[in-house]
PDB file of N, CA and C in Angstrom:
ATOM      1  N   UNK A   1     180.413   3.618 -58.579  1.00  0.00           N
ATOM      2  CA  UNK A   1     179.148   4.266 -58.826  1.00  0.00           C
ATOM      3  C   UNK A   1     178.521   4.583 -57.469  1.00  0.00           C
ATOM      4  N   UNK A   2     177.839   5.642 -57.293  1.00  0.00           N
ATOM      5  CA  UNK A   2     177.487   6.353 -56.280  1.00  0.00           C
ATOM      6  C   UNK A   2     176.347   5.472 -55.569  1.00  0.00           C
ATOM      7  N   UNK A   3     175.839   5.542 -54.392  1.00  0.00           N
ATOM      8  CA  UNK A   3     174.348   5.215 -54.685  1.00  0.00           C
ATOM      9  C   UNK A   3     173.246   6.131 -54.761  1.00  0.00           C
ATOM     10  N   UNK A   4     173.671   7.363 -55.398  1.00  0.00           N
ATOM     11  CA  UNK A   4     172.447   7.814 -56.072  1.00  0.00           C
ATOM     12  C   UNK A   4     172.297   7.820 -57.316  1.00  0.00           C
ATOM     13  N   UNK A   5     173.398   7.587 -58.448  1.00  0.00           N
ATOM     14  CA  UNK A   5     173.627   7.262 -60.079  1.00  0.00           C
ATOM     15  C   UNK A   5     172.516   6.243 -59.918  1.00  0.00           C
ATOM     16  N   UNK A   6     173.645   5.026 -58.870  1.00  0.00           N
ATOM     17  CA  UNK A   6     173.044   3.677 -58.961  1.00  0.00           C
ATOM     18  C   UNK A   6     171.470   3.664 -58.858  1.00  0.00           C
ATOM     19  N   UNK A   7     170.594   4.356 -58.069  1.00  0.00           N
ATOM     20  CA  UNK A   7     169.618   4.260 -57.567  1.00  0.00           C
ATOM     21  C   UNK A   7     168.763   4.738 -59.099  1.00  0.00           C
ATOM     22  N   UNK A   8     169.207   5.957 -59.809  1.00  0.00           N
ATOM     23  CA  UNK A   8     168.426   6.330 -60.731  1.00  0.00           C
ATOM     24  C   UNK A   8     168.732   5.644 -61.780  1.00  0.00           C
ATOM     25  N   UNK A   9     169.790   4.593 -62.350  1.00  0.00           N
ATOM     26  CA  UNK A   9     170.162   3.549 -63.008  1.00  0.00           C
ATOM     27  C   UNK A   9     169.605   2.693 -62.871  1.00  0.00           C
ATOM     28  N   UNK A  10     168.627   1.895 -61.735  1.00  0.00           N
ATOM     29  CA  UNK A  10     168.141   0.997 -61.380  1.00  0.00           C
ATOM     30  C   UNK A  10     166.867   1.482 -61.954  1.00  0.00           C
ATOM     31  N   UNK A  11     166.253   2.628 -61.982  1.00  0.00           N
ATOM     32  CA  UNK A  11     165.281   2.936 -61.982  1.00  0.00           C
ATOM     33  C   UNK A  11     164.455   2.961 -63.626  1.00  0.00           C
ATOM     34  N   UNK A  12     165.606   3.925 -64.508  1.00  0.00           N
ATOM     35  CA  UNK A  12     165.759   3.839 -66.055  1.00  0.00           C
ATOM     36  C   UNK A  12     165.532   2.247 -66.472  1.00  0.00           C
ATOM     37  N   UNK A  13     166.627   1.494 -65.909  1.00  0.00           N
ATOM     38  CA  UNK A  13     166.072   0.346 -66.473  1.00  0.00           C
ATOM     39  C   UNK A  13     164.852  -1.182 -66.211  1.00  0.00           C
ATOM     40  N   UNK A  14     164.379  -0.738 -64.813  1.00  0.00           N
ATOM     41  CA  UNK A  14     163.250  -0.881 -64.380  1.00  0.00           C
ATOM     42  C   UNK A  14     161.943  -0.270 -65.107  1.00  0.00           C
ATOM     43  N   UNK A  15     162.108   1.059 -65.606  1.00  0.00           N
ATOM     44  CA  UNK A  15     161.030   1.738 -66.094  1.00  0.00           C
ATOM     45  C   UNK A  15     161.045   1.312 -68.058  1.00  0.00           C
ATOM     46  N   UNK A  16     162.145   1.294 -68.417  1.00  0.00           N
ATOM     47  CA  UNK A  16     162.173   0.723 -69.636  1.00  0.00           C
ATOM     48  C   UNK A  16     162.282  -0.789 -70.087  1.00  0.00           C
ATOM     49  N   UNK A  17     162.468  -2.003 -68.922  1.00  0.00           N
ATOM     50  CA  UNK A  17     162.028  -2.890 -69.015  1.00  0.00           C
ATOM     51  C   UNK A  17     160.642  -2.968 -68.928  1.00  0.00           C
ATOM     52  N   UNK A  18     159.994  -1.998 -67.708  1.00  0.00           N
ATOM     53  CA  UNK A  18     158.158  -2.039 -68.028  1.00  0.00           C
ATOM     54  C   UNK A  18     157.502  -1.891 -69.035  1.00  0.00           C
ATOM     55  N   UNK A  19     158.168  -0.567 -69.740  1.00  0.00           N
ATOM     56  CA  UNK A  19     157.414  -0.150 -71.255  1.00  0.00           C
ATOM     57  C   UNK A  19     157.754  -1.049 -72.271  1.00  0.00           C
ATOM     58  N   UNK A  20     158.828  -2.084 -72.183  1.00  0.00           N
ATOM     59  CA  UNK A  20     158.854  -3.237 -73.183  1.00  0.00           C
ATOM     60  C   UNK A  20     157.754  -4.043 -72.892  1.00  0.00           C
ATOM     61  N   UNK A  21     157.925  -4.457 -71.460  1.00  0.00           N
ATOM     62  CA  UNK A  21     156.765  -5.886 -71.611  1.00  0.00           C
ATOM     63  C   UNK A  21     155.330  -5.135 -71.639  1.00  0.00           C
ATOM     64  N   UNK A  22     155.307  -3.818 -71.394  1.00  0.00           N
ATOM     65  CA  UNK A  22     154.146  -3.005 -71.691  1.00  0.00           C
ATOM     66  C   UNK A  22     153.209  -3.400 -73.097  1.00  0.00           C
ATOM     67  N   UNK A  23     154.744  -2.780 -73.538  1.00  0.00           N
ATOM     68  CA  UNK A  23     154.004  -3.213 -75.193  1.00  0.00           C
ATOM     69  C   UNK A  23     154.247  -4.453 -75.930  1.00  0.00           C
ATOM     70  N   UNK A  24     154.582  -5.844 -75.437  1.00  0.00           N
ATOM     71  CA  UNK A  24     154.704  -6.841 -75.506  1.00  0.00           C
ATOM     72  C   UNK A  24     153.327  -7.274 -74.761  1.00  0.00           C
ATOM     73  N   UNK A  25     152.645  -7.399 -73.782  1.00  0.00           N
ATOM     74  CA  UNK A  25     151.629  -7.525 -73.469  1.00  0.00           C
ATOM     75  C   UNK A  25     150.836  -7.085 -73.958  1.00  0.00           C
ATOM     76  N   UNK A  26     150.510  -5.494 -74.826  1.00  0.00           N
ATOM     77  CA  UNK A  26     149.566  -5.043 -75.666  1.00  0.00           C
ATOM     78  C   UNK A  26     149.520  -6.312 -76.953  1.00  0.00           C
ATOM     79  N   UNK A  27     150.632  -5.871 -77.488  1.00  0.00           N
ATOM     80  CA  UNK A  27     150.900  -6.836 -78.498  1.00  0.00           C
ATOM     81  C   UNK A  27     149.954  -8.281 -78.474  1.00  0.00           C
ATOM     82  N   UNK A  28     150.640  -9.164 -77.653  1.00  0.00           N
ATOM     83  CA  UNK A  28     149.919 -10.095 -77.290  1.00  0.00           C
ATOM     84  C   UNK A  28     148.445 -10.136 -76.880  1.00  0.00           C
ATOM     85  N   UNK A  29     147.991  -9.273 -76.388  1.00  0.00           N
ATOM     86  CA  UNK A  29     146.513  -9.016 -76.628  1.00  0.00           C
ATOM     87  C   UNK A  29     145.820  -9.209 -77.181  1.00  0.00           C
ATOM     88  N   UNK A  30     146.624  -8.188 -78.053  1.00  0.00           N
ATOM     89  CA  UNK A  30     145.703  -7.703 -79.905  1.00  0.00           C
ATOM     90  C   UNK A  30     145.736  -9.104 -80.312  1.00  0.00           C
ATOM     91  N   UNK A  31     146.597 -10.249 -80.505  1.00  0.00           N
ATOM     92  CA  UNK A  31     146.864 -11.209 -81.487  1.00  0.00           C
ATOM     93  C   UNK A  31     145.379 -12.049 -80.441  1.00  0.00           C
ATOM     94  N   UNK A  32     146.127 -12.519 -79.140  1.00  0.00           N
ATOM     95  CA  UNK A  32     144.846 -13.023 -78.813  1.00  0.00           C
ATOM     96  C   UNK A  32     143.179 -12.347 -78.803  1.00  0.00           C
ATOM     97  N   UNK A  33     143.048 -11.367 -78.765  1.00  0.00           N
ATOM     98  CA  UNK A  33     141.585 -10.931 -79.569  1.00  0.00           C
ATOM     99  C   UNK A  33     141.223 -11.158 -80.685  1.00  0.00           C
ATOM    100  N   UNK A  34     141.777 -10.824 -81.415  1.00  0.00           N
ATOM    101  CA  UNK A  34     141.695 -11.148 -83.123  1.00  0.00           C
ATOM    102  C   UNK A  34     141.444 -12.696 -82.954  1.00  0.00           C
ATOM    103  N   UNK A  35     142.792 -13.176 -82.477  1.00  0.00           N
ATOM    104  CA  UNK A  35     142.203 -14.754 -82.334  1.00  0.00           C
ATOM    105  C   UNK A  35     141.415 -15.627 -81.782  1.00  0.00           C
ATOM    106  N   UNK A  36     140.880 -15.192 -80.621  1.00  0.00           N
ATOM    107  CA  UNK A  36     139.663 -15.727 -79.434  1.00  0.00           C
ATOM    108  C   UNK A  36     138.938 -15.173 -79.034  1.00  0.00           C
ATOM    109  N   UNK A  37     139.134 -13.900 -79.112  1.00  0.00           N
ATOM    110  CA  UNK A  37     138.054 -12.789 -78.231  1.00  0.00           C
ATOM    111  C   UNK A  37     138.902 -12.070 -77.029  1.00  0.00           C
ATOM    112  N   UNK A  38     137.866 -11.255 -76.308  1.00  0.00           N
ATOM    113  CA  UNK A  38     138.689  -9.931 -75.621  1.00  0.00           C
ATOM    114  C   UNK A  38     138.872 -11.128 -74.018  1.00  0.00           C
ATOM    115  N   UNK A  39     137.906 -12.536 -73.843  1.00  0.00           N
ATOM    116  CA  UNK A  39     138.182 -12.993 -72.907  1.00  0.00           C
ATOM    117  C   UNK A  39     139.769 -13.415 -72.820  1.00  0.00           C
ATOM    118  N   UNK A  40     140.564 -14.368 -73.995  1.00  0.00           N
ATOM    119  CA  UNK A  40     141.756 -14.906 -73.750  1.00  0.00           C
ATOM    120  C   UNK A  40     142.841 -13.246 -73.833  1.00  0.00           C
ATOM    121  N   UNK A  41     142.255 -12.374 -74.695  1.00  0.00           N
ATOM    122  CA  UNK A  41     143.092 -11.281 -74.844  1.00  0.00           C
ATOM    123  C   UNK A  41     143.525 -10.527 -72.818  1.00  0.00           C
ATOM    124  N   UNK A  42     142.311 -11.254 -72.177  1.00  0.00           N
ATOM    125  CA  UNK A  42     142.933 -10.436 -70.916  1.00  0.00           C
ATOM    126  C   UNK A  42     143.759 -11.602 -69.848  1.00  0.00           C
ATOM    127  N   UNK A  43     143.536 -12.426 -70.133  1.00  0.00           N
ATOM    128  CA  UNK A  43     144.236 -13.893 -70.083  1.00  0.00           C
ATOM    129  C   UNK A  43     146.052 -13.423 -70.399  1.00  0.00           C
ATOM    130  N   UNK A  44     145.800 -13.366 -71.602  1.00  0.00           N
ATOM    131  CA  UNK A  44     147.219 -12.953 -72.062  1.00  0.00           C
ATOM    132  C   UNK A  44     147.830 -11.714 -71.532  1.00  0.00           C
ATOM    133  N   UNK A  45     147.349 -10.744 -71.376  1.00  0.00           N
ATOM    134  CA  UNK A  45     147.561  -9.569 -70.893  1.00  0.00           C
ATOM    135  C   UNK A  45     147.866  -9.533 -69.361  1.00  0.00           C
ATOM    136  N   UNK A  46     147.350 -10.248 -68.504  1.00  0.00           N
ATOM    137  CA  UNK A  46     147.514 -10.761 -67.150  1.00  0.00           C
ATOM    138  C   UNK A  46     148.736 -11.510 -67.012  1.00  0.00           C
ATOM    139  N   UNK A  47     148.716 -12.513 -68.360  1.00  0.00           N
ATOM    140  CA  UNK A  47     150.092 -13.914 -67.925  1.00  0.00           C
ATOM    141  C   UNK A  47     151.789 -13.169 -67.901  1.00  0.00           C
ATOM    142  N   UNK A  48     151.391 -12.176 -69.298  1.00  0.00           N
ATOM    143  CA  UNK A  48     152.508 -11.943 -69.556  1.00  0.00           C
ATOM    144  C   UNK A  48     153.259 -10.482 -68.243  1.00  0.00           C
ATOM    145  N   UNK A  49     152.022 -10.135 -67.579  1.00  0.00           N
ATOM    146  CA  UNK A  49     152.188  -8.838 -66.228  1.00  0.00           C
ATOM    147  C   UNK A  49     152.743 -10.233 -65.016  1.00  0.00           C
ATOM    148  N   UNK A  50     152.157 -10.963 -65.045  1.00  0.00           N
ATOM    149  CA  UNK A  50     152.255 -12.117 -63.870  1.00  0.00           C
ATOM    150  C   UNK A  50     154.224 -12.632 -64.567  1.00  0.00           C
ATOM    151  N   UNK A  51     154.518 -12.698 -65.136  1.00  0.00           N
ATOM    152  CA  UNK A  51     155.552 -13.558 -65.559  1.00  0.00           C
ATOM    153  C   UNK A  51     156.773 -12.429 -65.800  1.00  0.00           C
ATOM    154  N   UNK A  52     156.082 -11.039 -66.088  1.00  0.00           N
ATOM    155  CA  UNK A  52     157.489 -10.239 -65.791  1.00  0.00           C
ATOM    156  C   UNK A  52     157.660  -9.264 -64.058  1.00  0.00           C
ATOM    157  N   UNK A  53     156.828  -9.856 -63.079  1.00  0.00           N
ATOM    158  CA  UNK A  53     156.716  -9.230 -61.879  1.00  0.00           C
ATOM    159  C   UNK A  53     157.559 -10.540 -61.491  1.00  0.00           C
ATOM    160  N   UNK A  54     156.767 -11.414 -61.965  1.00  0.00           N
ATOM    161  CA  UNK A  54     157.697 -12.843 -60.831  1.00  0.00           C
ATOM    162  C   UNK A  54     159.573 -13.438 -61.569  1.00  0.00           C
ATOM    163  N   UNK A  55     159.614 -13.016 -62.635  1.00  0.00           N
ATOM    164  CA  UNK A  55     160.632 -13.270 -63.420  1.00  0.00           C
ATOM    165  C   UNK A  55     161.972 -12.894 -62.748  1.00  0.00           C
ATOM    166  N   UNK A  56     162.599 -12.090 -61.555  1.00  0.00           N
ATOM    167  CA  UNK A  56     163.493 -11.927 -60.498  1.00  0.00           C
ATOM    168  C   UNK A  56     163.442 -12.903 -59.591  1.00  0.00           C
ATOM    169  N   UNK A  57     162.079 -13.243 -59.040  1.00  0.00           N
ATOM    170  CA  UNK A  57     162.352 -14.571 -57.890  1.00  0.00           C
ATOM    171  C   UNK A  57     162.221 -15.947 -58.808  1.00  0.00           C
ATOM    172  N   UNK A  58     161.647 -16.303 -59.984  1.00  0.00           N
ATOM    173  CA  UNK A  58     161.270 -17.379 -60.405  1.00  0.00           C
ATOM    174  C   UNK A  58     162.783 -17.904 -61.453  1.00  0.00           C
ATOM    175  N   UNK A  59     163.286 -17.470 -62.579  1.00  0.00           N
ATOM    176  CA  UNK A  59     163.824 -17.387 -63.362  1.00  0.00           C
ATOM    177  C   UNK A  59     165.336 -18.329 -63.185  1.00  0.00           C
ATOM    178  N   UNK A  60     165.745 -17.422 -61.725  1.00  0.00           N
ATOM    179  CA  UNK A  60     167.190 -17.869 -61.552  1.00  0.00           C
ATOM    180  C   UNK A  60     167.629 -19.509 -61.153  1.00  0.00           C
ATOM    181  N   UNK A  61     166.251 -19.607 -60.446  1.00  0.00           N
ATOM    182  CA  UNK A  61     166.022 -21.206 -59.877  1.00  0.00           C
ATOM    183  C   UNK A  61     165.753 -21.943 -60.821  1.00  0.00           C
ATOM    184  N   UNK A  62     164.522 -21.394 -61.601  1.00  0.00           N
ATOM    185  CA  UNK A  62     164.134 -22.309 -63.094  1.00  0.00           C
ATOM    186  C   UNK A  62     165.626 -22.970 -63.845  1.00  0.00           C
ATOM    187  N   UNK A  63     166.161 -22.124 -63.987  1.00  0.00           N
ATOM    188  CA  UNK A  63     167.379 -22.123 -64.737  1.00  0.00           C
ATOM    189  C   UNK A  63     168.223 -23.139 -64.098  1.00  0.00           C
ATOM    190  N   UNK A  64     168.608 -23.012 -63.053  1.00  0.00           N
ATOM    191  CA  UNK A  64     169.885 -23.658 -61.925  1.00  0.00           C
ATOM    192  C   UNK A  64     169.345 -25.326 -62.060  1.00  0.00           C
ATOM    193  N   UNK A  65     167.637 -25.401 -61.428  1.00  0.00           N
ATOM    194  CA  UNK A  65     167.396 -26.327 -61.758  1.00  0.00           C
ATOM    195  C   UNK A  65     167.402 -27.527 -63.532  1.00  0.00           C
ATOM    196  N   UNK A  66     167.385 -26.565 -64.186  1.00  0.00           N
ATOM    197  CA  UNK A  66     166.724 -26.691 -65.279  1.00  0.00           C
ATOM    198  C   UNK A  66     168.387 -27.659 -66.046  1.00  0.00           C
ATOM    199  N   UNK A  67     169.412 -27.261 -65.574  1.00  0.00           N
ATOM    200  CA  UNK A  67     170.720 -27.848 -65.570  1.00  0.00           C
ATOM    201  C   UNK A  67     171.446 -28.484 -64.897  1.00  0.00           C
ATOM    202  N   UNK A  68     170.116 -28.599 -63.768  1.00  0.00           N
ATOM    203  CA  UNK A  68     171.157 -29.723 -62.392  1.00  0.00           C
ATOM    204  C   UNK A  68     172.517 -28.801 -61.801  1.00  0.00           C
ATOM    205  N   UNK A  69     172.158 -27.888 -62.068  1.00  0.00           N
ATOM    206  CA  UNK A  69     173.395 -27.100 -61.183  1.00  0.00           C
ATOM    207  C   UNK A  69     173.419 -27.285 -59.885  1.00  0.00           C
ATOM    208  N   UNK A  70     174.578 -27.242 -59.328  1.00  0.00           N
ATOM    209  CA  UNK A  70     175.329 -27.417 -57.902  1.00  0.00           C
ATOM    210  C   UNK A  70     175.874 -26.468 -57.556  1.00  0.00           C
ATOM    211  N   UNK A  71     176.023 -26.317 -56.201  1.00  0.00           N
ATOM    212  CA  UNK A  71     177.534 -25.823 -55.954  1.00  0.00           C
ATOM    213  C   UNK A  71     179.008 -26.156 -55.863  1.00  0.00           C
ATOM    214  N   UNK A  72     179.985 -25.766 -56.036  1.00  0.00           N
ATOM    215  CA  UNK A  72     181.343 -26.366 -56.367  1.00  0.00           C
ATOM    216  C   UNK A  72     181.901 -26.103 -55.472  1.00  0.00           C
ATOM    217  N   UNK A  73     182.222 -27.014 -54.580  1.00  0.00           N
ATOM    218  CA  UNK A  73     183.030 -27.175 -53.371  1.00  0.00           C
ATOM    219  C   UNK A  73     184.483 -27.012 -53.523  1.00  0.00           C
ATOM    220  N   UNK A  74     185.215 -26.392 -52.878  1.00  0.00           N
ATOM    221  CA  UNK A  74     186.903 -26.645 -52.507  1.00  0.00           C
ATOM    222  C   UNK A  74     187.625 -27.367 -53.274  1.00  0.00           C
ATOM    223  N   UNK A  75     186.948 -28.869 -53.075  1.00  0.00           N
ATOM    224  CA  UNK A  75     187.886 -30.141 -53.370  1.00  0.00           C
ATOM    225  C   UNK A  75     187.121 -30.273 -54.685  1.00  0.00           C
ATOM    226  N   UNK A  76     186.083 -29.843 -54.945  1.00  0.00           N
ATOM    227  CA  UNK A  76     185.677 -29.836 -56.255  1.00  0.00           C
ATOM    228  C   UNK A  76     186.601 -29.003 -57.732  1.00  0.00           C
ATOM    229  N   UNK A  77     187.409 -27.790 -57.283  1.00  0.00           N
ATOM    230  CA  UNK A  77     188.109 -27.250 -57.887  1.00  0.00           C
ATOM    231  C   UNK A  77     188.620 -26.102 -57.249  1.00  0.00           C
ATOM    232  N   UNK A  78     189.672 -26.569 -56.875  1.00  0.00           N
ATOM    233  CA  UNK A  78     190.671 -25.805 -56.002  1.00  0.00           C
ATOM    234  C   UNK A  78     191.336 -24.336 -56.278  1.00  0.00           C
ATOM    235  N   UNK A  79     191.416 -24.612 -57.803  1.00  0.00           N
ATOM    236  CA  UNK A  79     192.151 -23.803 -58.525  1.00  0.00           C
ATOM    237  C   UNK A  79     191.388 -22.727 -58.998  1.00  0.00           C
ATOM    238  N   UNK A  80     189.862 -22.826 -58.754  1.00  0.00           N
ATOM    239  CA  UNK A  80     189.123 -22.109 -59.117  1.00  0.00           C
ATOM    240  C   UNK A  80     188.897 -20.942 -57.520  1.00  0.00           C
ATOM    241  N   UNK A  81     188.763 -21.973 -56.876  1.00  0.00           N
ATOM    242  CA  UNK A  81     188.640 -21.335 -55.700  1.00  0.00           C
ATOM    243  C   UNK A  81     189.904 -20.127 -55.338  1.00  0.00           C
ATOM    244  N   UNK A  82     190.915 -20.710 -55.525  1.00  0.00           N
ATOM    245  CA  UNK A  82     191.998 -19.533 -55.467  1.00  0.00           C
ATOM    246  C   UNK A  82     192.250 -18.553 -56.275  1.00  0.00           C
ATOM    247  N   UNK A  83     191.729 -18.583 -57.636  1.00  0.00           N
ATOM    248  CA  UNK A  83     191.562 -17.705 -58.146  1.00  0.00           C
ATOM    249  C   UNK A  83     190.129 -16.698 -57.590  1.00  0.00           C
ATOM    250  N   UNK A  84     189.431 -17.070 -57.418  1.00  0.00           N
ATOM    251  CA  UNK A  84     188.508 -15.719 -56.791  1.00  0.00           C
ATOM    252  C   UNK A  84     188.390 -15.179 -55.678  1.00  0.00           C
ATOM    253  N   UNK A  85     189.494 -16.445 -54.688  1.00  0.00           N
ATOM    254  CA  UNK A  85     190.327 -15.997 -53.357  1.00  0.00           C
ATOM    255  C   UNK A  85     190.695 -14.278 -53.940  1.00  0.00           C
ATOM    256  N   UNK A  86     191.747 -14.464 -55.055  1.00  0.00           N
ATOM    257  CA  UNK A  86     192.536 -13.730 -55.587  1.00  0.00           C
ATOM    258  C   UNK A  86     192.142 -12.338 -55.759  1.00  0.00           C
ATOM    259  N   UNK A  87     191.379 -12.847 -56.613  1.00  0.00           N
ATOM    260  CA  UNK A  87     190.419 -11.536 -57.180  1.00  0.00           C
ATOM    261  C   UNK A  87     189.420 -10.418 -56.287  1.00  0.00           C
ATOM    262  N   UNK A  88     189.118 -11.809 -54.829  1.00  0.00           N
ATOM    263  CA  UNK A  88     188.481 -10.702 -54.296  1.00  0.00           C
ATOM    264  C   UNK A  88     189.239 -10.129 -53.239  1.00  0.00           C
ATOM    265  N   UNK A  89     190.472 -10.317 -52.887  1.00  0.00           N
ATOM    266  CA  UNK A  89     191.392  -9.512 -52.285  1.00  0.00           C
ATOM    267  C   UNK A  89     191.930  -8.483 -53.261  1.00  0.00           C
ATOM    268  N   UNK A  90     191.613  -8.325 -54.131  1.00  0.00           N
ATOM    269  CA  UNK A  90     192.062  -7.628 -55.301  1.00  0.00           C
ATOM    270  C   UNK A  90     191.444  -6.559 -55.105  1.00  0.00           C
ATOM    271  N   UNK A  91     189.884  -6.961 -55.307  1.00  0.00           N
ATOM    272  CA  UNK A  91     188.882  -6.051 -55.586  1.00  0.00           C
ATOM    273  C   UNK A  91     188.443  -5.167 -53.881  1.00  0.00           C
ATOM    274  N   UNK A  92     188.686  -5.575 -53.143  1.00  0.00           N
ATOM    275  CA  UNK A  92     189.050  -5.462 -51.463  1.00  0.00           C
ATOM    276  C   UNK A  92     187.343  -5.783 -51.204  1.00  0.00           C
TER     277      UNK A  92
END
């Protein structure tokens, strides 16, 4: 893939992940107004803009941590290691 496909590929789904949490944040609004007033409705509307801007740096760590993940050393699995030796002489 080129990097100009790539660049406007990045972009489509950058712009249509926005208009989801777009209207996932509306959404959530409306329910919190109806349910508390227009104060928690902007509460909600803020958390859910705050949580899909930070969701690239926050997410991957949450996760890693969240399972005690490590890294897998050499002597940890050898066989693994040579296989993606493999693959990435493959892939050059």
């Amino acid at each position: 893939m080129n990097s100009g496909s790539l660049a406007k590929h990045q972009f489509l789904n950058f712009f249509q992940s926005a208009a989801l949490v777009l209207l996932l944040a509306g959404l959530m609004s409306y329910i919190a107004a109806v349910i508390a007033g227009e104060v928690l409705a902007w509460v909600a509307f803020a958390a859910v803009l705050i949580l899909f801007f930070s969701n690239p740096v926050i997410a991957p760590q949450f996760i890693l941590r969240m399972y005690d993940a490590r890294p897998i050393g050499f002597n940890d699995a050898p066989q693994l290691h040579q296989l993606l030796d493999a693959i990435a002489q493959r892939a050059g």
